[in-house]
C-alpha atoms as a PDB file:
ATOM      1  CA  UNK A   1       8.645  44.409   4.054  1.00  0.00           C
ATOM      2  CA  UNK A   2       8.092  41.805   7.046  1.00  0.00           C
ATOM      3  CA  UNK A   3       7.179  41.437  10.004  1.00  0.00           C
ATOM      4  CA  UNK A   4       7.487  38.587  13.222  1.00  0.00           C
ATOM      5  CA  UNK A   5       4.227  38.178  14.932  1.00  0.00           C
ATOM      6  CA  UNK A   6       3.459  35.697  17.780  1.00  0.00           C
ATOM      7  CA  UNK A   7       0.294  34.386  17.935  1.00  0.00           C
ATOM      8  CA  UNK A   8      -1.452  31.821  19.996  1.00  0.00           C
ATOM      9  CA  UNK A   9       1.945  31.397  21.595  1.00  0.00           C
ATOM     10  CA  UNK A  10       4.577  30.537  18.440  1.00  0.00           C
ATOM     11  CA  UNK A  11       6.194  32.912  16.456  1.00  0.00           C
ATOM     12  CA  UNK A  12       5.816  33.853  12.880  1.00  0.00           C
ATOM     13  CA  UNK A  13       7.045  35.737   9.678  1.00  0.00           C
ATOM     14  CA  UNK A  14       4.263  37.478   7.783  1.00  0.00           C
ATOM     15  CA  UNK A  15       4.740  39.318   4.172  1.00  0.00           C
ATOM     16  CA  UNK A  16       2.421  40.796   2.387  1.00  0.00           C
ATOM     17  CA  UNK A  17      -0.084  38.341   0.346  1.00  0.00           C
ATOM     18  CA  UNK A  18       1.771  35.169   2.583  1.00  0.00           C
ATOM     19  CA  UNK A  19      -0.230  32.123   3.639  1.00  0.00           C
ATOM     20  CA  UNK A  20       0.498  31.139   6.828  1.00  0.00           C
ATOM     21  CA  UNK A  21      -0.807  28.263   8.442  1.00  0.00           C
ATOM     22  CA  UNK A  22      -1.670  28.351  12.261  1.00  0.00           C
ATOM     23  CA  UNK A  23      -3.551  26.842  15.269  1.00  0.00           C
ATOM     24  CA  UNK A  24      -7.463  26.665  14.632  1.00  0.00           C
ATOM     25  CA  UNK A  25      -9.301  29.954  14.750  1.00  0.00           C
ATOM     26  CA  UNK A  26     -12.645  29.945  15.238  1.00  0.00           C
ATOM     27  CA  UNK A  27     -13.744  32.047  12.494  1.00  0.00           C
ATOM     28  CA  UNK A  28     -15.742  31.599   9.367  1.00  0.00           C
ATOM     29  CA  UNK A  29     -13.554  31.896   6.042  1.00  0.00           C
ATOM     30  CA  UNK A  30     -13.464  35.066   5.057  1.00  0.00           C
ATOM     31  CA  UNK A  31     -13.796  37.119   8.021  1.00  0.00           C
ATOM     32  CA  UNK A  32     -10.661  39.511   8.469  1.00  0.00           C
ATOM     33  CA  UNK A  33      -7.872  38.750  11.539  1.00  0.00           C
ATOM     34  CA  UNK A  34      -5.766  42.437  13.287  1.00  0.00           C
ATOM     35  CA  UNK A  35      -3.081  40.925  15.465  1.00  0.00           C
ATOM     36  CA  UNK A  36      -1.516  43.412  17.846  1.00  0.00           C
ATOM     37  CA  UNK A  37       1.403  41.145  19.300  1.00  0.00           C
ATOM     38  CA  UNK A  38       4.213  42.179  16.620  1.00  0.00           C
ATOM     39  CA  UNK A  39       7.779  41.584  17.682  1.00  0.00           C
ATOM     40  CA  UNK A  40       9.665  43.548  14.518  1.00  0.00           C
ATOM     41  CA  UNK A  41       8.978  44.927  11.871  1.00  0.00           C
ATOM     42  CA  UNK A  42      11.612  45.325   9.017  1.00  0.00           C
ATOM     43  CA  UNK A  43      11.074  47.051   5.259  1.00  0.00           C
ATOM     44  CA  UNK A  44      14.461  46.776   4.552  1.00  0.00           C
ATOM     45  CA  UNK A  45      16.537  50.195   5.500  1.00  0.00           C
ATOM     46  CA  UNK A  46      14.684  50.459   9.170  1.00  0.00           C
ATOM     47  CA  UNK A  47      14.286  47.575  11.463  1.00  0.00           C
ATOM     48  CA  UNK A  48      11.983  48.442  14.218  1.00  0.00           C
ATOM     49  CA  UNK A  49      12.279  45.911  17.040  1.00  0.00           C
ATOM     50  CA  UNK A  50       9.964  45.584  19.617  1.00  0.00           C
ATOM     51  CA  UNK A  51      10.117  45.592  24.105  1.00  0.00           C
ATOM     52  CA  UNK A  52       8.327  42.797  23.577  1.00  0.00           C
ATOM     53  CA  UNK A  53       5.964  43.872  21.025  1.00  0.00           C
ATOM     54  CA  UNK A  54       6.564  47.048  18.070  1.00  0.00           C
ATOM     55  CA  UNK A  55       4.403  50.096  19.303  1.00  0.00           C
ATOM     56  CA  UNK A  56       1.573  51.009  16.949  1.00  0.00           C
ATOM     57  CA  UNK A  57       2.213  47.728  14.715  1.00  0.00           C
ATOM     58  CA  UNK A  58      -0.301  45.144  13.645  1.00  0.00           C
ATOM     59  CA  UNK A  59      -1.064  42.391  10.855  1.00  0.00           C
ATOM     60  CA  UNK A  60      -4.479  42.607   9.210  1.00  0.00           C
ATOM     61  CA  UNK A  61      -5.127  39.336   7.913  1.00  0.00           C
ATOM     62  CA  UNK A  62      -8.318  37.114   6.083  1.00  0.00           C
ATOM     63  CA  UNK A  63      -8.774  34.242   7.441  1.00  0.00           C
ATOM     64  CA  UNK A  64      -8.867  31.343   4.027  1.00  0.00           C
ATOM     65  CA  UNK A  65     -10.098  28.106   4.874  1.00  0.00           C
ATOM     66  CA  UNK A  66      -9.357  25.376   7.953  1.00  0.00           C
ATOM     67  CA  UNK A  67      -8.434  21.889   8.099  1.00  0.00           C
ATOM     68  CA  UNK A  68      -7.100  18.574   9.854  1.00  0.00           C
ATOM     69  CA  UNK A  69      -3.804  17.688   9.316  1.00  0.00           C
ATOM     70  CA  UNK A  70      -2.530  14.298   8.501  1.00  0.00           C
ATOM     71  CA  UNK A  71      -2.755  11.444  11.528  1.00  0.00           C
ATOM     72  CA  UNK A  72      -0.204  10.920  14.205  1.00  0.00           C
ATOM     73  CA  UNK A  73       0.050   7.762  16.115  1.00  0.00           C
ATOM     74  CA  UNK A  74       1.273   7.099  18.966  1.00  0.00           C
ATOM     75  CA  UNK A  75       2.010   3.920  20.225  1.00  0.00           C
ATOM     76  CA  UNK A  76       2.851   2.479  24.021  1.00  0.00           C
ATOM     77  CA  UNK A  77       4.150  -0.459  24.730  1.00  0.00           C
ATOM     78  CA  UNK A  78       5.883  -2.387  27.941  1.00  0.00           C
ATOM     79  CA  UNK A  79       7.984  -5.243  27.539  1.00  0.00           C
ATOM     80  CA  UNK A  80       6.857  -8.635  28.963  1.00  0.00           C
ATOM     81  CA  UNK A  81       4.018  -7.123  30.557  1.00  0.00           C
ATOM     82  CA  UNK A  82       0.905  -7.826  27.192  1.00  0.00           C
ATOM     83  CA  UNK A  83       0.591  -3.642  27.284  1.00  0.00           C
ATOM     84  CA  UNK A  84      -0.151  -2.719  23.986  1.00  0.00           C
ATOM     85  CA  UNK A  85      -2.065   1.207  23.227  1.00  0.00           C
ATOM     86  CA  UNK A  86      -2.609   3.213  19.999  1.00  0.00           C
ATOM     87  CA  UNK A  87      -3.940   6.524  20.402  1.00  0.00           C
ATOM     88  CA  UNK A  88      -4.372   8.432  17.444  1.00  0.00           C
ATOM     89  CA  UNK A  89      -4.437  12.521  16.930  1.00  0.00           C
ATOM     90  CA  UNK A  90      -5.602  14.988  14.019  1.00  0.00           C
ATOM     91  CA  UNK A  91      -4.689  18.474  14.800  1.00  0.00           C
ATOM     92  CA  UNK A  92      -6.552  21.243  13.405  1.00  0.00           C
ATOM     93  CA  UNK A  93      -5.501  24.199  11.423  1.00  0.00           C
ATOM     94  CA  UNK A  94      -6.335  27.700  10.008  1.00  0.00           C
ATOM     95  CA  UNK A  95      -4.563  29.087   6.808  1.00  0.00           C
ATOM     96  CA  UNK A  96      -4.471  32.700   6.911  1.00  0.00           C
ATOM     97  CA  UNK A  97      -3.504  35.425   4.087  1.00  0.00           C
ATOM     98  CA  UNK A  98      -1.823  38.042   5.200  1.00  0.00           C
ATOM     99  CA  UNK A  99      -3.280  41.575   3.714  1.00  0.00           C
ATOM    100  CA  UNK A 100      -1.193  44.460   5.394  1.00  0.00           C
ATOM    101  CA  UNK A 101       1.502  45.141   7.796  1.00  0.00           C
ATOM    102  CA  UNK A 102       1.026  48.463   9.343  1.00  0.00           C
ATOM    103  CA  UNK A 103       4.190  49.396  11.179  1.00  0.00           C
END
């Protein structure tokens, strides 16, 4: 069984016992997740599919730990003008287990 959820605005599959890594929540590890906005929900023989989102369906999920992802950098430059910038960026994510899909 799976299911497609969208959450904080991007879409994702969840199975049961997944770990699925996602924008920063602002939760303390351990504290349990229910996300409503399920687009289908499949368990093989029935696909329910949702107008936008499946009736009745949620995720219940634990949130595990969260982190800072590697460092991008971005660097501007302009040709014969001395402009020279470096901006570095961390994002921050949550890792989430997924514990049921009700649907």
């Amino acid at each position: 069984m799976y299911a497609l959820f969208e959450f904080k605005g991007k879409q994702y599959k969840a199975e049961k016992d997944a770990l699925i890594q996602v924008d920063k929540i602002d939760s303390e590890d351990g504290t349990e997740v229910s996300i409503d906005s399920v687009l289908l929900v499949s368990d093989g023989d029935n696909v329910k599919v949702g107008t936008p989102y499946v009736n009745g369906a949620k995720i219940e999920a634990v949130v595990e730990n969260s982190f800072r992802d590697k460092k991008v950098l971005v660097y501007k430059y302009k040709s014969k003008k001395d402009y020279h910038r470096l901006i570095g960026h961390r994002q921050e994510y949550t890792n989430i287990r997924i514990k049921n899909i009700i649907g």
